[in-house]
C-alpha atoms as a PDB file:
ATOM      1  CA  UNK A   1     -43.591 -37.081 -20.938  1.00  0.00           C
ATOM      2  CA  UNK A   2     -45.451 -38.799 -23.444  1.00  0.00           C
ATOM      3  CA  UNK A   3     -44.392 -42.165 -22.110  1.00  0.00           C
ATOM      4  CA  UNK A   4     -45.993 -41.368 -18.412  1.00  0.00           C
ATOM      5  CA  UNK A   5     -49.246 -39.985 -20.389  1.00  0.00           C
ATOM      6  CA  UNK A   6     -49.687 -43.351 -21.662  1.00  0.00           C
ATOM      7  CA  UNK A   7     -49.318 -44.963 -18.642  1.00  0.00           C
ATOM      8  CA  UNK A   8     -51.974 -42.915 -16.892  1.00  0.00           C
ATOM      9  CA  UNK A   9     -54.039 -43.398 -19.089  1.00  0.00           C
ATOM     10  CA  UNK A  10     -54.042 -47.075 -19.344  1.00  0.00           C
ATOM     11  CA  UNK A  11     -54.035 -47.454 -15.583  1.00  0.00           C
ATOM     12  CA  UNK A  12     -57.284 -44.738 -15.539  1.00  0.00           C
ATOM     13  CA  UNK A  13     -58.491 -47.302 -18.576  1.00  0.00           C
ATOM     14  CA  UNK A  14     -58.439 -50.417 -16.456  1.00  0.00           C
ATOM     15  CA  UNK A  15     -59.986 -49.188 -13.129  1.00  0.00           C
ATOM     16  CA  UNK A  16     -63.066 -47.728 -15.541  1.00  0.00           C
ATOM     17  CA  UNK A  17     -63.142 -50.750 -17.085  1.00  0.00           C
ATOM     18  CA  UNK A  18     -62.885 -52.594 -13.730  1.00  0.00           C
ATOM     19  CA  UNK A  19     -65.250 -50.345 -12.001  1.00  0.00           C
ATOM     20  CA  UNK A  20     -67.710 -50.749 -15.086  1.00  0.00           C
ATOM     21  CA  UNK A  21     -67.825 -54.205 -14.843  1.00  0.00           C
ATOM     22  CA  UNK A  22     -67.957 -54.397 -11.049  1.00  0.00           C
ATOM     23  CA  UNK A  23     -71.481 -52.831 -11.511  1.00  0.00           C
ATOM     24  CA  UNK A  24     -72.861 -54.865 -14.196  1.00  0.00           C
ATOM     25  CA  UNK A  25     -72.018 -58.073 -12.003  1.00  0.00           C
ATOM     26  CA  UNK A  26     -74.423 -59.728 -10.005  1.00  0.00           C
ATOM     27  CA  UNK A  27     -73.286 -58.935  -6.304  1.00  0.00           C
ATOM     28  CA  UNK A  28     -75.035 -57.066  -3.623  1.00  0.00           C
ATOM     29  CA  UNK A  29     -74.717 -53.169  -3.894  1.00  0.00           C
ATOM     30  CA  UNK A  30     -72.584 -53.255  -0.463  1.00  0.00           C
ATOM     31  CA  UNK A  31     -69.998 -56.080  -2.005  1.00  0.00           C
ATOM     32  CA  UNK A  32     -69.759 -54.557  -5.070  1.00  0.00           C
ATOM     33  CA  UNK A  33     -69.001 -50.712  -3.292  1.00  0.00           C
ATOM     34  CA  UNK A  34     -66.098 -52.648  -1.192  1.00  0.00           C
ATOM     35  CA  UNK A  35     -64.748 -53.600  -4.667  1.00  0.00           C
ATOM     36  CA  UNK A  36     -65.074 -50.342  -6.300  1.00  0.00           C
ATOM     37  CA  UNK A  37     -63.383 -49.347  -3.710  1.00  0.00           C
ATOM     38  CA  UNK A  38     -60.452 -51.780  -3.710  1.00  0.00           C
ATOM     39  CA  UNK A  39     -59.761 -51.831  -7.506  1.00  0.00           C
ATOM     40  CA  UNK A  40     -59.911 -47.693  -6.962  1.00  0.00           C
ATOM     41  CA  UNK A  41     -57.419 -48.075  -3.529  1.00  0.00           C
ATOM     42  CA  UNK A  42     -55.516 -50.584  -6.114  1.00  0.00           C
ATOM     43  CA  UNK A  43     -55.152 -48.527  -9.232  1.00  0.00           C
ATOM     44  CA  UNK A  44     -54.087 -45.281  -6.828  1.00  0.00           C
ATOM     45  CA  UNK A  45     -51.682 -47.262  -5.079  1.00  0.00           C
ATOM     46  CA  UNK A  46     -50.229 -48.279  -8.937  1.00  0.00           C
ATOM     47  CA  UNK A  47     -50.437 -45.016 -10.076  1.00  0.00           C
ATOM     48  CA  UNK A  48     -48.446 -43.717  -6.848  1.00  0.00           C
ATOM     49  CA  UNK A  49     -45.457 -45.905  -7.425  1.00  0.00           C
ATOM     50  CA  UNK A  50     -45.198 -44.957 -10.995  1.00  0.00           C
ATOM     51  CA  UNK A  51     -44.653 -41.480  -9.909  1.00  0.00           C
ATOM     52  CA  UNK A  52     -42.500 -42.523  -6.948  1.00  0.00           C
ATOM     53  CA  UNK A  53     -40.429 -44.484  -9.844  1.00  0.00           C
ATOM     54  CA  UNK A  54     -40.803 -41.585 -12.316  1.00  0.00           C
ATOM     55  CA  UNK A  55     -39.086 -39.322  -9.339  1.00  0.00           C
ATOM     56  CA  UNK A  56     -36.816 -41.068  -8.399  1.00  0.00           C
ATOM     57  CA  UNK A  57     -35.307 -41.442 -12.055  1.00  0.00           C
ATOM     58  CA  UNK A  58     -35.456 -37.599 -12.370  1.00  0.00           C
ATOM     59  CA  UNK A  59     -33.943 -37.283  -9.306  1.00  0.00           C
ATOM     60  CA  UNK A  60     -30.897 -39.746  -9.958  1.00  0.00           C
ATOM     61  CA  UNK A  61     -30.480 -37.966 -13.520  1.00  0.00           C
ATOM     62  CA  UNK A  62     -29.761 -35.095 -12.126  1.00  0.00           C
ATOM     63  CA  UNK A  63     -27.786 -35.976  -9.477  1.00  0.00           C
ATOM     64  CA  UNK A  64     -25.648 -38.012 -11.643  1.00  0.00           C
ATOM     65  CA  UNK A  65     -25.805 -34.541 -14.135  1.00  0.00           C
ATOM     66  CA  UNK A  66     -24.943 -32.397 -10.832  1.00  0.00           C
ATOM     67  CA  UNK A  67     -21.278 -34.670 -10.485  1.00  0.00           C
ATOM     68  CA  UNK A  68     -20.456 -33.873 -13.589  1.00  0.00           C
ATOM     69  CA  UNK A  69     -20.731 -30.475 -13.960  1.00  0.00           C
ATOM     70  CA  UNK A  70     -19.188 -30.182 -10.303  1.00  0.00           C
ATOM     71  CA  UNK A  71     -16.203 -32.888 -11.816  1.00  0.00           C
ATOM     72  CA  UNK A  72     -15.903 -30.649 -15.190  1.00  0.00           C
ATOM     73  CA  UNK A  73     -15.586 -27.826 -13.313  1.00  0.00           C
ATOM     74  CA  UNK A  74     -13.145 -28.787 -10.606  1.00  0.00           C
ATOM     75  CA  UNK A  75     -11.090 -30.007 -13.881  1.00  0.00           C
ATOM     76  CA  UNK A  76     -11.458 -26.340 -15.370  1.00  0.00           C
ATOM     77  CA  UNK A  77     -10.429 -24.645 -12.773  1.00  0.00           C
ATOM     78  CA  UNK A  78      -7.214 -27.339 -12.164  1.00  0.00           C
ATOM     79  CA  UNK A  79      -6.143 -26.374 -15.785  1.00  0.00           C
ATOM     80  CA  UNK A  80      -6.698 -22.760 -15.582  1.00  0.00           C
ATOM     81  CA  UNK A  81      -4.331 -23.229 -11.888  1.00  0.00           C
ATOM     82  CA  UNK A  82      -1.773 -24.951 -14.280  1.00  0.00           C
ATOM     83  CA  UNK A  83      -2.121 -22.330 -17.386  1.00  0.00           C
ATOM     84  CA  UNK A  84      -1.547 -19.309 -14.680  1.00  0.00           C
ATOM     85  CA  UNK A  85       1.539 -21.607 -13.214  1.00  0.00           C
ATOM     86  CA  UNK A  86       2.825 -21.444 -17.107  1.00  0.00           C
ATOM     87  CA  UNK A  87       2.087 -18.095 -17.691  1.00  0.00           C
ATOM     88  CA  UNK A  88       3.722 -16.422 -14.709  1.00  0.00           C
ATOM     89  CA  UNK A  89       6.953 -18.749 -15.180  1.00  0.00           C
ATOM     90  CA  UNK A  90       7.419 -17.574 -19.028  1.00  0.00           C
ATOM     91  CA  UNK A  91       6.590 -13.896 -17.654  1.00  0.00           C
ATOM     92  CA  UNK A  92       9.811 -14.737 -14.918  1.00  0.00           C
ATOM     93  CA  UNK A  93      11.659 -16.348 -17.481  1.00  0.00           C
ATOM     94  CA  UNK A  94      11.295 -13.295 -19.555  1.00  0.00           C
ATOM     95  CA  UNK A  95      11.315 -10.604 -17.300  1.00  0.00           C
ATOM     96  CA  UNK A  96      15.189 -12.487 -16.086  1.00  0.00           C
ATOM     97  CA  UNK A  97      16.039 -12.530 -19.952  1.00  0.00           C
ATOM     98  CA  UNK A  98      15.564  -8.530 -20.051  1.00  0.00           C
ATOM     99  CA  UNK A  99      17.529  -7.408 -16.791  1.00  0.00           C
ATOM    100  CA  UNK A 100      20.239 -10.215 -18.511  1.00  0.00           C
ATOM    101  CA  UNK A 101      20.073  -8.472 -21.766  1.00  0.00           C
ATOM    102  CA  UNK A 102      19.813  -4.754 -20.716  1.00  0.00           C
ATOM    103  CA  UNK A 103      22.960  -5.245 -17.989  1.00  0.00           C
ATOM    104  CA  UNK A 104      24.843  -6.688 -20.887  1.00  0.00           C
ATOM    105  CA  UNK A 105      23.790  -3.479 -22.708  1.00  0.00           C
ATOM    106  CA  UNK A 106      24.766  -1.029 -19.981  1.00  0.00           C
ATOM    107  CA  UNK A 107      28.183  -2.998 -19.903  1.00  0.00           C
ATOM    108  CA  UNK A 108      28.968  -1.663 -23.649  1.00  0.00           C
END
């Protein structure tokens, strides 16, 4: 955040520093309102797409942190499918291993 401090503040530093030397020049009050106003409608316009820039970064980080969470968990649940798959066919393999053994039991 630090980094979009600064730049406020050097964009609020140049449109005093324009405005301030606007009125210390030797134009007509009228001429030198219209460029107030300009280097004002200027500096806004400036400062608006920084932010627009700003948000959109944000915006794509996020996204971009949203596919792979969705991507890590789509890969989690895949392996937990395949560990389930595993674990039920040693359970069958067992459970087939038991009836085996206690038929050959009930045989003696």
């Amino acid at each position: 955040m630090s980094r979009s401090n600064t730049v406020i503040g050097i964009l609020a530093g140049a449109a005093i520093g324009a405005a301030v030397g606007i009125l210390f020049a030797p134009d007509k009050g009228e001429k030198t309102r219209r460029k107030i106003k300009d280097g004002f409608d200027n500096q806004k316009d400036e400062l608006q797409n920084k932010f627009n820039q700003l948000s959109d970064q944000v915006k794509s980080k996020f996204s971009k942190a949203k596919v792979d969470l969705e991507s890590g968990f789509d890969e989690l649940v895949a392996n937990a499918q395949d560990t389930k798959e595993d674990v039920i066919a040693a359970l069958e393999k067992k459970l087939a291993d038991l009836k085996a053994q206690a038929a050959a039991a009930s045989k003696k």
